[in-house]
Protein backbone atom coordinates (compact mmCIF):
# COMPACT_ATOMS: atom_id res chain seq x y z
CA UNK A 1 -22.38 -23.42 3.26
CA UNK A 2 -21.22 -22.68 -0.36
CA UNK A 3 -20.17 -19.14 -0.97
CA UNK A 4 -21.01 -18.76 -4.75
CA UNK A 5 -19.89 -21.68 -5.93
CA UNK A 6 -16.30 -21.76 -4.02
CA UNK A 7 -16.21 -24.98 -2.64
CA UNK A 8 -18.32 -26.89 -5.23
CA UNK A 9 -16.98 -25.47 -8.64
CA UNK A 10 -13.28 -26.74 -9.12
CA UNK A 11 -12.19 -24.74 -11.45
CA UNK A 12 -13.21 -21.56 -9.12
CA UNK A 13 -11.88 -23.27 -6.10
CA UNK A 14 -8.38 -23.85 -8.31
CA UNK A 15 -7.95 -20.28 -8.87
CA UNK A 16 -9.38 -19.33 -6.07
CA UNK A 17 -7.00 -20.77 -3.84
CA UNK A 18 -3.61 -19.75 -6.15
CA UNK A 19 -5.07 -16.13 -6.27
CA UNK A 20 -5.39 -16.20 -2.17
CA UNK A 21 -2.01 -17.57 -2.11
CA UNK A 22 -0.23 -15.55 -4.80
CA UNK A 23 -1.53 -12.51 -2.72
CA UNK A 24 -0.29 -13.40 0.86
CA UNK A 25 3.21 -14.38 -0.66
CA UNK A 26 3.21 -10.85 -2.60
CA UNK A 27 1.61 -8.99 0.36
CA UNK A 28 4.11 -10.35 2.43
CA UNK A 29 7.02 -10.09 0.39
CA UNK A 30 6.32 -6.79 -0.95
CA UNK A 31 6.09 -4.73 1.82
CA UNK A 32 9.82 -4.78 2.36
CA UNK A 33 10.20 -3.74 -1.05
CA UNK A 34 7.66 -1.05 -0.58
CA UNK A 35 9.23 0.40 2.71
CA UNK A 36 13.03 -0.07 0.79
CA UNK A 37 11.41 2.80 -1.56
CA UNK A 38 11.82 0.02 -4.15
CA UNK A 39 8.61 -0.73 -4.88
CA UNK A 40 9.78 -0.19 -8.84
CA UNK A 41 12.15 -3.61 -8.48
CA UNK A 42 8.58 -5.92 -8.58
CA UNK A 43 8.07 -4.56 -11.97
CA UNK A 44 11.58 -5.33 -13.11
CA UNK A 45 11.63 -8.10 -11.87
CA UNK A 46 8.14 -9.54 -13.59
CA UNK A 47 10.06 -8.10 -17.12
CA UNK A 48 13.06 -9.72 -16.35
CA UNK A 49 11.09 -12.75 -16.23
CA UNK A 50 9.59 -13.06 -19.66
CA UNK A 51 12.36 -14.09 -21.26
CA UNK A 52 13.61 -16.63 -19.01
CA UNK A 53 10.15 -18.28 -19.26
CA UNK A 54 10.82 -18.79 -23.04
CA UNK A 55 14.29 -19.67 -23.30
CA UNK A 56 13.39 -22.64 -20.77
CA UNK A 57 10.76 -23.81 -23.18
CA UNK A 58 13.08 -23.26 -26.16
CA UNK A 59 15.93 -25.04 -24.14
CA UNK A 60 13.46 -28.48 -22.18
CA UNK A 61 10.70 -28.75 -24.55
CA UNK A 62 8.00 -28.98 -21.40
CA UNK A 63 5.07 -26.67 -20.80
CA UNK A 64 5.66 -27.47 -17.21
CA UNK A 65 4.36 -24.58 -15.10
CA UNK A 66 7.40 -25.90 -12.10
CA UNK A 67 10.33 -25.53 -15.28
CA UNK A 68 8.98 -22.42 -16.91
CA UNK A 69 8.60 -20.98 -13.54
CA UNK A 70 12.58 -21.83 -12.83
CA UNK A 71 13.33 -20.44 -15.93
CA UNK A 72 11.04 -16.85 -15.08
CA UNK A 73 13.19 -17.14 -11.41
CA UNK A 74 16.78 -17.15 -13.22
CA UNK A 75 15.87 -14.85 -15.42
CA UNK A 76 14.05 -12.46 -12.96
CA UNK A 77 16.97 -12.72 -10.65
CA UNK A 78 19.56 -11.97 -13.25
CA UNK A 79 17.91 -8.78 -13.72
CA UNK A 80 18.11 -7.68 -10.84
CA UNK A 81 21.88 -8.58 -10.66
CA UNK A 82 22.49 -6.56 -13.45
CA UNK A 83 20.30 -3.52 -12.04
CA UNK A 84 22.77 -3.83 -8.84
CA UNK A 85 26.06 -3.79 -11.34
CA UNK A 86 24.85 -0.95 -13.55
CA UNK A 87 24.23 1.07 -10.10
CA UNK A 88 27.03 0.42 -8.50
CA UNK A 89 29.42 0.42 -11.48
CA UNK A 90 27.88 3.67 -13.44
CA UNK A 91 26.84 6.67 -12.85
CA UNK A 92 23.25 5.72 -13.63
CA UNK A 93 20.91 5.83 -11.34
CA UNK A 94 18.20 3.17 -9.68
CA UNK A 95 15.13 4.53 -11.70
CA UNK A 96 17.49 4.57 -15.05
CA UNK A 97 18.64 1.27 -14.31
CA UNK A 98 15.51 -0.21 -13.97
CA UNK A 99 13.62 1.12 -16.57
CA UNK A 100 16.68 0.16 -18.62
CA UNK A 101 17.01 -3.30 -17.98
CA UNK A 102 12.70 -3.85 -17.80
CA UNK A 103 12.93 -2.53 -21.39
CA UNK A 104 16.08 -4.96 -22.45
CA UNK A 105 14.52 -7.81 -20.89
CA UNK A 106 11.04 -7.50 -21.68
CA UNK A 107 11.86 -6.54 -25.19
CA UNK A 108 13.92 -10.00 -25.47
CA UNK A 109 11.62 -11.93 -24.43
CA UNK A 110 8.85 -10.62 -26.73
CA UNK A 111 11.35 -11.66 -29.75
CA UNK A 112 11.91 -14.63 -28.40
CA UNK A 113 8.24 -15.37 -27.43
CA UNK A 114 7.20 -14.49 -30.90
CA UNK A 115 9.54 -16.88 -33.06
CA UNK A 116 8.68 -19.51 -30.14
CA UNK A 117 4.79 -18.86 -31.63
CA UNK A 118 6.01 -18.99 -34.97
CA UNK A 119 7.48 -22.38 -34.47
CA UNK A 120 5.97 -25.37 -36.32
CA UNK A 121 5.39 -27.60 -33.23
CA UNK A 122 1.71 -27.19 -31.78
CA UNK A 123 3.47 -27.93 -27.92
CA UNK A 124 4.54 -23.93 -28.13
CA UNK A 125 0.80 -22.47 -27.93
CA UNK A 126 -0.67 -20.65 -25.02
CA UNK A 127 3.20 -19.10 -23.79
CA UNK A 128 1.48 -15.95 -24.38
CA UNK A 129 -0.64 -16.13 -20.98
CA UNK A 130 2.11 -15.06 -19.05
CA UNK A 131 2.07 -11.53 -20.53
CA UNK A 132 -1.42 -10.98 -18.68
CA UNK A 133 -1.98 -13.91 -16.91
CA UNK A 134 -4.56 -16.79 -17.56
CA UNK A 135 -5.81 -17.59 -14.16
CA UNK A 136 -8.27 -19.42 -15.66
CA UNK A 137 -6.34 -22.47 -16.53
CA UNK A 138 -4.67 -23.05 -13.38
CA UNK A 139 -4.54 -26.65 -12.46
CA UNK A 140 -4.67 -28.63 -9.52
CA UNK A 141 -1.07 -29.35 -9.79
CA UNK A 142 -0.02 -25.76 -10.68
CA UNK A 143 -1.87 -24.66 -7.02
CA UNK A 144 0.54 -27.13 -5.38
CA UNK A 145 3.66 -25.80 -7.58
CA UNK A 146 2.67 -22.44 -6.13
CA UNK A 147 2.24 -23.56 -2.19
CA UNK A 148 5.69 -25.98 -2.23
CA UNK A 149 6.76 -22.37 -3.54
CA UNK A 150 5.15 -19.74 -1.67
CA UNK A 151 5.19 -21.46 2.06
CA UNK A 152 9.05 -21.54 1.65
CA UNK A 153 9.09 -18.21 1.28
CA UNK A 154 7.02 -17.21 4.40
CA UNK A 155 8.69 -19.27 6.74
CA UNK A 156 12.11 -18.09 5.35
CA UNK A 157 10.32 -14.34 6.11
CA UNK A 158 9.43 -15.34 9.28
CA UNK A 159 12.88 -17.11 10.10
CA UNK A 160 14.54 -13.74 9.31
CA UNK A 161 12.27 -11.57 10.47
CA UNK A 162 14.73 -9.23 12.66
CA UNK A 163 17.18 -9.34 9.76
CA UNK A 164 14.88 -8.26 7.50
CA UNK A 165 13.43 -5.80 9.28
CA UNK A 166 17.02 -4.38 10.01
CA UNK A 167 17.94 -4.45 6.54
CA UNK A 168 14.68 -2.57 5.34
CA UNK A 169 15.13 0.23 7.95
CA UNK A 170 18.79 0.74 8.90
CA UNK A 171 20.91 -1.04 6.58
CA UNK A 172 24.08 0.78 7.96
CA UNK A 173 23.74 0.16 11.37
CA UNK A 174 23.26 -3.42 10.50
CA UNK A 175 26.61 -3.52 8.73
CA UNK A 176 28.41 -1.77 11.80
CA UNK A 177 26.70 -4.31 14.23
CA UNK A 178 28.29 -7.11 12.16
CA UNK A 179 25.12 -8.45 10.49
CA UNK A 180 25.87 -9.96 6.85
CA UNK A 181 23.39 -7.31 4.92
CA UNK A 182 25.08 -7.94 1.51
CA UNK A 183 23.78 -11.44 1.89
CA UNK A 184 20.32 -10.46 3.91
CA UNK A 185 19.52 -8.42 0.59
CA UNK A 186 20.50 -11.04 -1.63
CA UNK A 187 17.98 -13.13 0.11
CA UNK A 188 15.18 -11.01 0.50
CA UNK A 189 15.81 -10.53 -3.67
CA UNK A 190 15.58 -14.23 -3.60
CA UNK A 191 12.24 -14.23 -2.27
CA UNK A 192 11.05 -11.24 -3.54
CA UNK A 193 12.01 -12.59 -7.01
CA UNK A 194 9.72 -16.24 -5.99
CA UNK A 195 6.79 -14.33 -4.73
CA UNK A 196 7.00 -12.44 -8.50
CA UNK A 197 6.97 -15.54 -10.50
CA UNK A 198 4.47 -17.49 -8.45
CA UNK A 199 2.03 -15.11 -9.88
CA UNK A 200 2.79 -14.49 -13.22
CA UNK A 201 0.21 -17.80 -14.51
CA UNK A 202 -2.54 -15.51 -12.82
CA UNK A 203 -1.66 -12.59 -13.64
CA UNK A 204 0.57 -12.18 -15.94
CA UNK A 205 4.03 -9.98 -16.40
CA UNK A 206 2.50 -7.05 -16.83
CA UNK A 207 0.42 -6.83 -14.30
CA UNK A 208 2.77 -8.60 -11.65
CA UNK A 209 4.44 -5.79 -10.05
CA UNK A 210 0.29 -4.44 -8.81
CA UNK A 211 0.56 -7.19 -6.44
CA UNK A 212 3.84 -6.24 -5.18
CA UNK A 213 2.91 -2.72 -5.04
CA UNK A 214 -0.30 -2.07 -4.04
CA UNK A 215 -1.13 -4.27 -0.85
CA UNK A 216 1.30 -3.21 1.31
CA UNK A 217 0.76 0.39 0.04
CA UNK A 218 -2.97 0.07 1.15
CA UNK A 219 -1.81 -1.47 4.34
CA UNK A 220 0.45 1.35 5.15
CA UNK A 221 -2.68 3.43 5.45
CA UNK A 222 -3.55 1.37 8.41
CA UNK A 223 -0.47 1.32 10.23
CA UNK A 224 2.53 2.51 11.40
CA UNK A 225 4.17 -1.11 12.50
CA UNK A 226 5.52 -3.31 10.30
CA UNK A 227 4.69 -6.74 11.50
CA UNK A 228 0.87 -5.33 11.55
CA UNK A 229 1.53 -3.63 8.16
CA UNK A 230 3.30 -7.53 6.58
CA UNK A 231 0.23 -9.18 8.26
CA UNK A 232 -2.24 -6.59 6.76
CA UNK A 233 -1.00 -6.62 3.00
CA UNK A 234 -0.70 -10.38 3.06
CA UNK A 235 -4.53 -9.90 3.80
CA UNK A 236 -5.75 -7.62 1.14
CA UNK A 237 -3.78 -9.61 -1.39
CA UNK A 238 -5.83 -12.65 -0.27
CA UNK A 239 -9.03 -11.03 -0.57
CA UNK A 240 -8.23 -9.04 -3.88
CA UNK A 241 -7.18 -12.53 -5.13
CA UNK A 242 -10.02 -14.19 -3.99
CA UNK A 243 -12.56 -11.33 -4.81
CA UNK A 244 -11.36 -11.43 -7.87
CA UNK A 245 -11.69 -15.11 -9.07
CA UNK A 246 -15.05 -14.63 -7.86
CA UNK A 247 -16.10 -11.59 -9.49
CA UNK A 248 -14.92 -13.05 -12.92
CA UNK A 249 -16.29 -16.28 -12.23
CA UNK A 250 -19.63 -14.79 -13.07
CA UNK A 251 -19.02 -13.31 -15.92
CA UNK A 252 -17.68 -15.43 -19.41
CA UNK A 253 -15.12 -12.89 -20.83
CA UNK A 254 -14.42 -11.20 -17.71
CA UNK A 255 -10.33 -12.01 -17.25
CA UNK A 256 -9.32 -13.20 -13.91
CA UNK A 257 -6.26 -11.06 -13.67
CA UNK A 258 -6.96 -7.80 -14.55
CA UNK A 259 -9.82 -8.10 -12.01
CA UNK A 260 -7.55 -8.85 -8.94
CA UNK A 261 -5.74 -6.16 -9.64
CA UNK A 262 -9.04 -3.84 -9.94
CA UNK A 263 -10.22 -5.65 -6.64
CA UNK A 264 -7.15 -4.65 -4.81
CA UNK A 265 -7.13 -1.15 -6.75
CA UNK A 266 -10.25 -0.86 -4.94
CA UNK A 267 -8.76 -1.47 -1.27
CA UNK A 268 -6.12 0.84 -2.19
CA UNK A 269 -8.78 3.63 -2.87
CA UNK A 270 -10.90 2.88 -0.24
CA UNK A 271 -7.31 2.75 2.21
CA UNK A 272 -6.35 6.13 1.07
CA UNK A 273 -9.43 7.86 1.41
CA UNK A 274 -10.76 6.53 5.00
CA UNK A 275 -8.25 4.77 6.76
CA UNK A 276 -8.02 6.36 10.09
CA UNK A 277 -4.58 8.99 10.80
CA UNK A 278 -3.36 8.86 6.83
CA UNK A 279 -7.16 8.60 4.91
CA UNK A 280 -7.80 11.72 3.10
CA UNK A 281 -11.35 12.34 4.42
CA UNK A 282 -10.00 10.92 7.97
CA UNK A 283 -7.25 14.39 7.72
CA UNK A 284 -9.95 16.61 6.32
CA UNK A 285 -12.38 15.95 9.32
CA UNK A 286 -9.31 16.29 11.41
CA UNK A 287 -8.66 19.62 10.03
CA UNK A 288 -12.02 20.79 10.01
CA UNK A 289 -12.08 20.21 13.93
CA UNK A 290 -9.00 21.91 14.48
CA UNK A 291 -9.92 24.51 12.73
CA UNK A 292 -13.41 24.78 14.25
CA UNK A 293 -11.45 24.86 17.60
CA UNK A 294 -9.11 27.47 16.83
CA UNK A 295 -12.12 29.67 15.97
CA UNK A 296 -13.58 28.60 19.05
CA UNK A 297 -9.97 29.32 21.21
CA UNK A 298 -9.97 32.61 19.43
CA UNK A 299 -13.39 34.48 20.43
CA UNK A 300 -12.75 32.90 23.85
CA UNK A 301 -9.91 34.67 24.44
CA UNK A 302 -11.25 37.88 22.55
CA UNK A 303 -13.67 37.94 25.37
CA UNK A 304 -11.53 37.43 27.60
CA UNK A 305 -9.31 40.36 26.76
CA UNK A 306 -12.60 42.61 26.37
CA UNK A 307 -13.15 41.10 30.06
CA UNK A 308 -10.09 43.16 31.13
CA UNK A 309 -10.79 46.31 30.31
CA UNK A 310 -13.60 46.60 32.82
CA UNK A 311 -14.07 46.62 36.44
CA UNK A 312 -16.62 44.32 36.01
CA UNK A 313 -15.25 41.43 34.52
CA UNK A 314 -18.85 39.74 33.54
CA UNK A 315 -19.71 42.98 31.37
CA UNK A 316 -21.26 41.76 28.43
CA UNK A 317 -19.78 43.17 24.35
CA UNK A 318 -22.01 43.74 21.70
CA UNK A 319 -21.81 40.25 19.22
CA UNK A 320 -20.93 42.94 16.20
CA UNK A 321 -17.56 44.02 18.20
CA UNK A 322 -16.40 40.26 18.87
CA UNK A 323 -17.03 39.72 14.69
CA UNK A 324 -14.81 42.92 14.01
CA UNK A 325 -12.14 41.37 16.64
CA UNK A 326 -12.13 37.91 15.07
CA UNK A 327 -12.12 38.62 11.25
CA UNK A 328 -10.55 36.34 9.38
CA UNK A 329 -11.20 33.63 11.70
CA UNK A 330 -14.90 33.57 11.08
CA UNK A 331 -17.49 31.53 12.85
CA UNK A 332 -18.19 34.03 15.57
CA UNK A 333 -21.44 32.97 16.06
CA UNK A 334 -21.11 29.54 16.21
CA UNK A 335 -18.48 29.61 18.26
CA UNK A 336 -20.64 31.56 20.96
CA UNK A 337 -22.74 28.81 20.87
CA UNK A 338 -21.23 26.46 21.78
CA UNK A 339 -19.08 28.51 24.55
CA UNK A 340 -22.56 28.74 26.04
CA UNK A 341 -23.40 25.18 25.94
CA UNK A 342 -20.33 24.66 27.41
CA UNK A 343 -21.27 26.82 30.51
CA UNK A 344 -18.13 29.08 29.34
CA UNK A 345 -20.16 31.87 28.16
CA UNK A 346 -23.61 34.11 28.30
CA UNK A 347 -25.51 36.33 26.16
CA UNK A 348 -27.98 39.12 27.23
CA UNK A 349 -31.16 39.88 25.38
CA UNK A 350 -29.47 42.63 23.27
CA UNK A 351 -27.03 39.87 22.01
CA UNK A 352 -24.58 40.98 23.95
CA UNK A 353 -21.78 38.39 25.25
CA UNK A 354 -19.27 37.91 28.05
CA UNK A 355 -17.54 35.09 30.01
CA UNK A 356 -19.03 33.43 33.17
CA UNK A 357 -16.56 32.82 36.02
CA UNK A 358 -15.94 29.46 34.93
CA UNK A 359 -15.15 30.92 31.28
CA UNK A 360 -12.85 33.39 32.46
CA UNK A 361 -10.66 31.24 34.98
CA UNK A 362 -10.40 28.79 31.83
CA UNK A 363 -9.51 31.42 28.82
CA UNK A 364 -6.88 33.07 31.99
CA UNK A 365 -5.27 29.67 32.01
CA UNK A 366 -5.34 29.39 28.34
CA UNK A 367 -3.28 32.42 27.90
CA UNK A 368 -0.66 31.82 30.73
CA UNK A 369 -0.45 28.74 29.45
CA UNK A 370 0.36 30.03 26.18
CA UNK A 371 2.25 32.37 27.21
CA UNK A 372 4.36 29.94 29.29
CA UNK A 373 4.89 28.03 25.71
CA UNK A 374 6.82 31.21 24.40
């Protein structure tokens, strides 16, 4: 069966397919970046990139997506180098350094992009794509560029999983355990720098460092392990990629790339607000039932204090004396309720309340329990 158009339409099968793969190698890649707390290093990288991508056009003459993509990889990996040596030699810190050399780079490669448009040759046009992608125009050949890429770079992730994972949690212990970790980073930069420039033909510089960024940070909703966390980001990046080629495909001057990263925008939202343990609505139900049981915890043992101060432990309080004991907690009523649905409590005709037997052996244990805690 064909899914809008996916498997007849070439052109939407083309993108289709780079957007799905651009967003497992990104998924993938950046969730070590993202639990590094460098999630800022995708967008420097993407920068970095621009100008590289013009000075190998300037330099070979060829449109080739496989040469201006090696150009876009030196480039991007020479920025980070240089982030590394400003850190490490200054006193300025990550966030300066990157924001530093993004600007440097980015701003060179703007100059250099506009004299390459001003050139006389006609082989110079459509360079500009890369700022914001054109995932429109992907080829055939340029998906196949990207896979002899991107598959690399997952089975090098996979190869080095334990490393990886060592060097994105505990770098220090893995230099005291003898593991190389200058040269485990300068791999995973490697990678990390490949997964950037495999997508910058879909979608773009600018909006490069999204896909680094934002699929593992929805997938980090989900999860607290990582190989569950890699596997879930390499997902959403698929299915932003794919959702968007689709959702684009049906309209004429709806871009490709902007709409992946609104797709996966969307999975981050969604992540956020109902993922189970971190969502937002998840933690205020959460804290609306603990809340709801503290009030009911708290008239429970108000009666079962009131129970003590008689001989007969079953005497039954007026409703109005239990709201006076528990204000501030509110939800008296309620709470009675549901203590008598329980079997915990009883109420009189006069709305009066007290404990049964099985109410008062259970609020008794409560409080020595409690007790026992301080």
């Amino acid at each position: 069966m064909d899914y809008l158009g996916i498997f007849s339409d070439y052109t939407l099968r083309t993108v289709a397919l780079g957007a799905a793969l651009l967003g497992l190698v990104s998924g993938a890649l950046g969730t070590f970046a993202f639990l590094r707390r460098q999630s800022l290093i995708g967008d420097a990288m993407s920068h970095a990139a621009l100008p590289g991508i013009a000075l190998a056009f300037l330099i070979t003459g060829s449109k080739a997506t496989i040469v201006l993509l090696i150009g876009a990889a030196i480039a991007g990996w020479l920025g980070t180098w240089f982030i590394i040596k400003v850190v490490n030699l200054t006193r300025i810190k990550e966030d300066s350094a990157l924001g530093l050399i993004l600007s440097v780079f980015f701003g060179f490669g703007l100059v250099l992009l506009t004299f390459i448009q001003k050139m006389p040759q006609a082989s110079q046009a459509g360079l500009d794509k890369f700022l914001f992608g054109q995932a429109a125009t992907l080829l055939e050949r340029d998906v196949v560029v990207m896979a002899a890429l991107g598959v690399p770079v997952l089975i090098l992730t996979i190869l080095f999983w334990k490393e990886l994972k060592l060097l994105s949690f505990d770098r220090d212990f893995g230099s005291h355990s003898g593991f190389p970790m200058h040269r485990l980073e300068l791999l995973l930069t490697s990678l990390l720098v490949i997964a950037i420039v495999i997508g910058l033909q879909t979608v773009g510089v600018v909006l490069m460092s999204a896909m680094i960024v934002a699929p593992p940070a929805a997938a980090r909703q989900w999860t607290d392990r990582m190989g569950v966390m890699v596997v879930l980001s390499s997902f959403f990046g698929a299915v932003s990629g794919v959702a968007g080629a689709v959702i684009s495909s049906l309209s004429n001057n709806l871009p490709t790339g902007p709409t992946i990263v609104i797709c996966m925008s969307g999975i981050v939202i969604f992540s956020i607000l109902f993922a189970p343990n971190r969502g937002l609505l998840w933690a205020a139900v959460q804290k609306k039932r603990n809340n709801r049981k503290l009030q009911l915890q708290a008239v429970m043992e108000d009666l079962y204090f009131l129970s003590r101060q008689h001989k007969n432990p079953l005497y039954a309080h007026p409703v109005a004396v239990l709201r006076t004991m528990s204000a501030g907690h509110g939800g008296v009523d309620r709470s009675l309720e549901v203590l008598k649905s329980r079997g915990l409590a009883q109420s009189s005709d006069d709305d009066n309340w007290s404990l049964t037997e099985t109410g008062i052996k259970e609020a008794g244990a409560n409080v020595m329990k409690f007790k026992g805690q301080i």
